[in-house]
Every structure is written in C-alpha cells, then in structure tokens.
C-alpha atoms as a PDB file:
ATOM      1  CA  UNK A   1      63.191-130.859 211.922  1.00  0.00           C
ATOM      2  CA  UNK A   2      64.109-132.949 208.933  1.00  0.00           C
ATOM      3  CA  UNK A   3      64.643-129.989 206.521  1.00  0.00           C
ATOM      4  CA  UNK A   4      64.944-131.915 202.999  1.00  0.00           C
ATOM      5  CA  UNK A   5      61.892-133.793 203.784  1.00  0.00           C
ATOM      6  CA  UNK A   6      59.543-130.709 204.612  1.00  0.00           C
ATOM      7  CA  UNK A   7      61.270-128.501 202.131  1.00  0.00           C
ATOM      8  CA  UNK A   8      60.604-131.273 199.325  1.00  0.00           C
ATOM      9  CA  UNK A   9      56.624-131.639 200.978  1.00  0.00           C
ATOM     10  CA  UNK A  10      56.534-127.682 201.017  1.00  0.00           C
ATOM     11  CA  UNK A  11      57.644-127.388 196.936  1.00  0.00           C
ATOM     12  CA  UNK A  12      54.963-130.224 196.537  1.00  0.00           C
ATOM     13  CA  UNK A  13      52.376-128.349 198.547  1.00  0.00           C
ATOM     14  CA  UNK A  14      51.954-130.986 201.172  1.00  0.00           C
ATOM     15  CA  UNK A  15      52.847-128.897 204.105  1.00  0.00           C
ATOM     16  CA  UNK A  16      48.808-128.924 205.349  1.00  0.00           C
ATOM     17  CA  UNK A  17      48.601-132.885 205.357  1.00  0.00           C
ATOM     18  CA  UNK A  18      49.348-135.450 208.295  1.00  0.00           C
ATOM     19  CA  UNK A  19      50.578-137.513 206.030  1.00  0.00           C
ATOM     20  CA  UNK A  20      54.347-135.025 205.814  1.00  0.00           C
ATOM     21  CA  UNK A  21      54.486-135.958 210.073  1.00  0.00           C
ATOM     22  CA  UNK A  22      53.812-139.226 209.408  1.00  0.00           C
ATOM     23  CA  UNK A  23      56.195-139.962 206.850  1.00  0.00           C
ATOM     24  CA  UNK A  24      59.047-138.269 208.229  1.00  0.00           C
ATOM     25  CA  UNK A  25      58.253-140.788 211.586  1.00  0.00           C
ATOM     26  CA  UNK A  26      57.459-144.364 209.848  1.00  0.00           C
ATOM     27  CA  UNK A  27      60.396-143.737 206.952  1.00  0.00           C
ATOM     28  CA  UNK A  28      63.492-144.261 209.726  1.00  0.00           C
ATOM     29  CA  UNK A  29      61.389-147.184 211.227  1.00  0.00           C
ATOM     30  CA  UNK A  30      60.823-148.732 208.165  1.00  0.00           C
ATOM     31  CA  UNK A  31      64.858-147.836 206.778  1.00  0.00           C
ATOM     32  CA  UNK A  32      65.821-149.323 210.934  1.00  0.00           C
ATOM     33  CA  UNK A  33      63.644-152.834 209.688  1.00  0.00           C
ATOM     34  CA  UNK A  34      64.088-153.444 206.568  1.00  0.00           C
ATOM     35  CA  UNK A  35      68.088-152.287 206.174  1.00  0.00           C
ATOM     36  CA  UNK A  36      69.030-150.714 203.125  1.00  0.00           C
ATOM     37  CA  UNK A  37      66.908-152.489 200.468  1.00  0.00           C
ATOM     38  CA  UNK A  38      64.216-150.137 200.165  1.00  0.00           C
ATOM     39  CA  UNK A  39      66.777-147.035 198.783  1.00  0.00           C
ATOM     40  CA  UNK A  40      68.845-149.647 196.732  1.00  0.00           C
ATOM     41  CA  UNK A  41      65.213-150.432 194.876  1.00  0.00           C
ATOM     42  CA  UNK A  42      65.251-146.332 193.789  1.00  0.00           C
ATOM     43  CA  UNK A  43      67.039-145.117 190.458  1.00  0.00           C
ATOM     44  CA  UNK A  44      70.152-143.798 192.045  1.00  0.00           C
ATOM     45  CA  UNK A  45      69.253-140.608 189.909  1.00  0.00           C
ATOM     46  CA  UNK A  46      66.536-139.940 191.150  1.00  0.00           C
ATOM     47  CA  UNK A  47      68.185-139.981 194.847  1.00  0.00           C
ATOM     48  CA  UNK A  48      70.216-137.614 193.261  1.00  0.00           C
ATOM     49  CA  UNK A  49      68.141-135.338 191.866  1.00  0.00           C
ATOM     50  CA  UNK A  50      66.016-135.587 195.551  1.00  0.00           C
ATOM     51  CA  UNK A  51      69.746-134.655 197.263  1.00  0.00           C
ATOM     52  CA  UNK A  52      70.522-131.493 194.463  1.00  0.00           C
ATOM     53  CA  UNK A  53      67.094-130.034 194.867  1.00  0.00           C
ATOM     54  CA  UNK A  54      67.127-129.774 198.307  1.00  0.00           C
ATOM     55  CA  UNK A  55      70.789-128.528 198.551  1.00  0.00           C
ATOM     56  CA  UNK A  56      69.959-125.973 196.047  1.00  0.00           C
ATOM     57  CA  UNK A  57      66.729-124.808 197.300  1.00  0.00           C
ATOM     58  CA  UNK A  58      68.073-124.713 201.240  1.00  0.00           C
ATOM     59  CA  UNK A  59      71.364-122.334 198.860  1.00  0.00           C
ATOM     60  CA  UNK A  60      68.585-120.293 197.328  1.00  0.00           C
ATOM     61  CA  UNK A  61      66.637-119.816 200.717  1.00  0.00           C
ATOM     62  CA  UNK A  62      70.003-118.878 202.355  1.00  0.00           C
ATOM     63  CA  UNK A  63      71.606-116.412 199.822  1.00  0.00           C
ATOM     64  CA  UNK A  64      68.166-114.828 199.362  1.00  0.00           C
ATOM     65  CA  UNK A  65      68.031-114.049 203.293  1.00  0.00           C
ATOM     66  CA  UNK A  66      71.741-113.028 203.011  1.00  0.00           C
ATOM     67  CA  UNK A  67      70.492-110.610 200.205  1.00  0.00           C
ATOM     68  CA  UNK A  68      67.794-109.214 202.563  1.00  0.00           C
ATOM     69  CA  UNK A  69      70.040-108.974 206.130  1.00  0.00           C
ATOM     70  CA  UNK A  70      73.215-107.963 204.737  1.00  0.00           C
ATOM     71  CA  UNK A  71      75.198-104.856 204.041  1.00  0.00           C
ATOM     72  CA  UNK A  72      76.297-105.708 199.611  1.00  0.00           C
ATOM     73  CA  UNK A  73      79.929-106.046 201.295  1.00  0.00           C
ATOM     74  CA  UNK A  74      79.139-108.504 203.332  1.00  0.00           C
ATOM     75  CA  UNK A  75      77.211-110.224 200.591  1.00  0.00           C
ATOM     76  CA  UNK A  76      79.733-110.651 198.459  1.00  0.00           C
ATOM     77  CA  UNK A  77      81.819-112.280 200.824  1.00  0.00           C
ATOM     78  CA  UNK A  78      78.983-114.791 201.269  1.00  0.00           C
ATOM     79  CA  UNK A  79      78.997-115.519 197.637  1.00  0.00           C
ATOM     80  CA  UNK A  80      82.861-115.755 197.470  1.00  0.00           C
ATOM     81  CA  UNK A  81      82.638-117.950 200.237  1.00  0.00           C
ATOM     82  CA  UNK A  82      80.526-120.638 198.555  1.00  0.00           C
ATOM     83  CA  UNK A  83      82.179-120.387 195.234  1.00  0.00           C
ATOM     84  CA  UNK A  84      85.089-120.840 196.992  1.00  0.00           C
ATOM     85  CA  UNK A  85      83.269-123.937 198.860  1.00  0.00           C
ATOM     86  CA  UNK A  86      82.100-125.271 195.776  1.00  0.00           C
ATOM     87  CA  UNK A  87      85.226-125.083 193.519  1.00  0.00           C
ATOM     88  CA  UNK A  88      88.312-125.789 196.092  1.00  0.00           C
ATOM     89  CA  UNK A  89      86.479-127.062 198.745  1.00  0.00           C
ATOM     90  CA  UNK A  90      86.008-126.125 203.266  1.00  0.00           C
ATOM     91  CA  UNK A  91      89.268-126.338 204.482  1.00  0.00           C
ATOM     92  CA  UNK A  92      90.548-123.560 201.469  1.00  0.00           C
ATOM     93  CA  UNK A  93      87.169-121.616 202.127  1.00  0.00           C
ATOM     94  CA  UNK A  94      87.435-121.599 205.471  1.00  0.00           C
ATOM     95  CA  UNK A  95      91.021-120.326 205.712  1.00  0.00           C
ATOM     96  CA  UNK A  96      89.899-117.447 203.517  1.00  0.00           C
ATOM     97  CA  UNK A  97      87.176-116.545 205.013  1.00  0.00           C
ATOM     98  CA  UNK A  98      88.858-116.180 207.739  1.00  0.00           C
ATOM     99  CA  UNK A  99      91.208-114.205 205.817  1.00  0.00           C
ATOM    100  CA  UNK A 100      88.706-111.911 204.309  1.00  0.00           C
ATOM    101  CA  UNK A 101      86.347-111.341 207.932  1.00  0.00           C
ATOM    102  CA  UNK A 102      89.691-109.575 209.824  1.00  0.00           C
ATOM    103  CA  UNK A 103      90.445-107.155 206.198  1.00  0.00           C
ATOM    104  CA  UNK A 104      86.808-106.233 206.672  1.00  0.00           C
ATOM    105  CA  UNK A 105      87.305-105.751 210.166  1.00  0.00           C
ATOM    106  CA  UNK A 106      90.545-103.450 210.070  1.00  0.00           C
ATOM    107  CA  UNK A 107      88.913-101.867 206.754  1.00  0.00           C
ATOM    108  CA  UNK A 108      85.500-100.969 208.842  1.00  0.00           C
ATOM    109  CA  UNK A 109      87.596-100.107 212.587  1.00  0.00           C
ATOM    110  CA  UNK A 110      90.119 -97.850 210.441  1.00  0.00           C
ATOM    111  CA  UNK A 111      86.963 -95.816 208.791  1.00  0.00           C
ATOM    112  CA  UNK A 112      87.079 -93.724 212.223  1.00  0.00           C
ATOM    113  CA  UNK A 113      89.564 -93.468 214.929  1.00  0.00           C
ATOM    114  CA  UNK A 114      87.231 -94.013 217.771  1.00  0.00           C
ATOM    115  CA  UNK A 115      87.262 -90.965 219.890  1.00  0.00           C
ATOM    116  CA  UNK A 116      84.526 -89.531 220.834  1.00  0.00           C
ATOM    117  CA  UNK A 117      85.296 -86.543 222.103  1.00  0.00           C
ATOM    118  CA  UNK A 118      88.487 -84.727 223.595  1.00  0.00           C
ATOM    119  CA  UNK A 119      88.354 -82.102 226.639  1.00  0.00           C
ATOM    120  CA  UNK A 120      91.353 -81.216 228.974  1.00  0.00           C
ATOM    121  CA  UNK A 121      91.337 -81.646 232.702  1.00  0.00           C
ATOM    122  CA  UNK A 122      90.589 -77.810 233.162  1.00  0.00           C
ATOM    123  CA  UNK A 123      87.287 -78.106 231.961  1.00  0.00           C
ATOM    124  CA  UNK A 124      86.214 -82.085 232.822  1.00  0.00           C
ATOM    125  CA  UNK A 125      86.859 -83.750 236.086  1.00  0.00           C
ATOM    126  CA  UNK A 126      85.789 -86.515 237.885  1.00  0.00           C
ATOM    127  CA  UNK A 127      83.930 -86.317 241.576  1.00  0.00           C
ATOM    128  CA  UNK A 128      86.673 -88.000 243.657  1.00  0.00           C
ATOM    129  CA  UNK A 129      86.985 -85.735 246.745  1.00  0.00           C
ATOM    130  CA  UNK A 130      90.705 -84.242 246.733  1.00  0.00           C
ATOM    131  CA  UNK A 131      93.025 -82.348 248.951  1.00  0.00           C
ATOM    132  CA  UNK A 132      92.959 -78.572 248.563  1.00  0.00           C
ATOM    133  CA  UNK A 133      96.461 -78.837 247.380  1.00  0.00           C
ATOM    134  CA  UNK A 134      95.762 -81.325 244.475  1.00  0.00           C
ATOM    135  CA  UNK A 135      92.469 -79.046 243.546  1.00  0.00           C
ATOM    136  CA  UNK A 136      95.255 -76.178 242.927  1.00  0.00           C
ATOM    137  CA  UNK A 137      97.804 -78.199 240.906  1.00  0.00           C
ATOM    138  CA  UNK A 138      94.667 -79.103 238.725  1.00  0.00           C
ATOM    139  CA  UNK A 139      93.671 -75.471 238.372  1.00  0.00           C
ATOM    140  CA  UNK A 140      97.012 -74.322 237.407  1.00  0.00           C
ATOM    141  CA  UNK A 141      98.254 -77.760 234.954  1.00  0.00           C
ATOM    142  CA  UNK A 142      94.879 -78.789 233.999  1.00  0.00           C
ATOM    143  CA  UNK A 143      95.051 -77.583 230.726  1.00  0.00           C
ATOM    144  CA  UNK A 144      98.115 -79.408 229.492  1.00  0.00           C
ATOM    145  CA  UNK A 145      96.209 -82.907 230.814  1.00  0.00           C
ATOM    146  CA  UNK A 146      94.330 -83.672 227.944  1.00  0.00           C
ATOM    147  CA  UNK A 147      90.971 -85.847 228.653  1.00  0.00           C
ATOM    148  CA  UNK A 148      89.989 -88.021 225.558  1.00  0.00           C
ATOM    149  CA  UNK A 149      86.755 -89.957 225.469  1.00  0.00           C
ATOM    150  CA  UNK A 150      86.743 -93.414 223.428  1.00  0.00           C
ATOM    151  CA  UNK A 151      83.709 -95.457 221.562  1.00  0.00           C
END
C-alpha cells in the first residue's frame, strides 16, 4: 500500500471514499504521461510540508507502538536510535545500534547463569541399558559425577 497517500486521506477523513483507490491508481498514470510537469506546477513547500507530515506521523505511529510492545529499556534504545538517525545520520546509527543490542544482550544473559537445576549421577540417570559392571561403578562414583541441567 502507498502509506503517505492513505495516511494523508486517513488525517483528512477520506478513508470511506473510492475516490482514496482511485487516486492512488490514476496519479502514477497521469505522473507516467504527463512527465514531471504536474509536481513542478506545486509550491515546493507545500511538497514539503506533504513529505514532513507523513514522515512524522508514520514516527509518531511507530514510537507510539514501540511505547505499547516494548520493555522502557528497549524503548529507549529506540529513541536513541532515531536521534542518533536524525542528528549523525544511518551508517553512525546503525553501527551503534549494533553496539548497544549485544550490551543489552550480555547485560540480560548475565542476569542468571542458566542452570536449571543440578543433581549428581547417584540420583539421575539416563535409560541406556548397561552392563552389570558399569551399573556398579555408577553406584559406587556416582556421586562425585555431577549432572547439571541448562535453559
């Protein structure tokens, strides 16, 4: 879907009209016949002021369903991550994004050391069928084979 042409029609309250279809269908044919002089006959403002509304409201619509779906953490990243967008520019904010997603990574994996729980071989095996004489050696060293269960 053309996304700054509904989301324009949807702030206008044209989103229950034909006429939003039938625009966003006959405006590339006409742009494809005609060439270029139709947008060079607009105020290059008001182009511009077309392009920053719909770039803030699909920013708004974004960071407000950030704000819903994400931990505060991770929200701030998001926000960090398009100030950083905005004032340095992508290559900059990607690298530190980048950056930032593993030192939330070893931050959240280092919270808890992943086992689940611990038993020794005394008092957990497994059902492989064994010799008699590997049963014993089990029985009597068990205990110092320690059994640790993982995430």
């Amino acid at each position: 879907p053309n996304y700054p042409v509904t989301a324009t029609a949807h702030s206008l309250g044209a989103t229950r009209s034909l006429h939003l279809p039938a625009a966003c269908a006959l405006l590339p044919l006409l742009l494809l016949a005609s060439g270029l002089r139709p947008v060079t006959a607009l105020p290059a403002v008001a182009l511009a002021a077309i392009v920053a509304h719909n770039g803030l409201d699909l920013l708004a619509d974004t960071l407000s369903d950030a704000w819903v779906r994400l931990p505060p953490t991770h929200f701030s990243l998001v926000l960090l991550h398009v100030a950083t967008t905005a004032s340095v520019g992508m290559a900059p904010a990607v690298l530190l994004g980048v950056l930032l997603t593993a030192a939330l990574f070893v931050l959240e994996y280092s919270a808890h050391s992943g086992v689940l729980q611990t038993a020794t071989s005394s008092l957990e095996r497994s059902n492989v069928a064994r010799p008699a004489e590997d049963a014993r050696l089990l029985d009597a060293v068990g205990a110092s084979a320690l059994v640790v269960h993982l995430f």
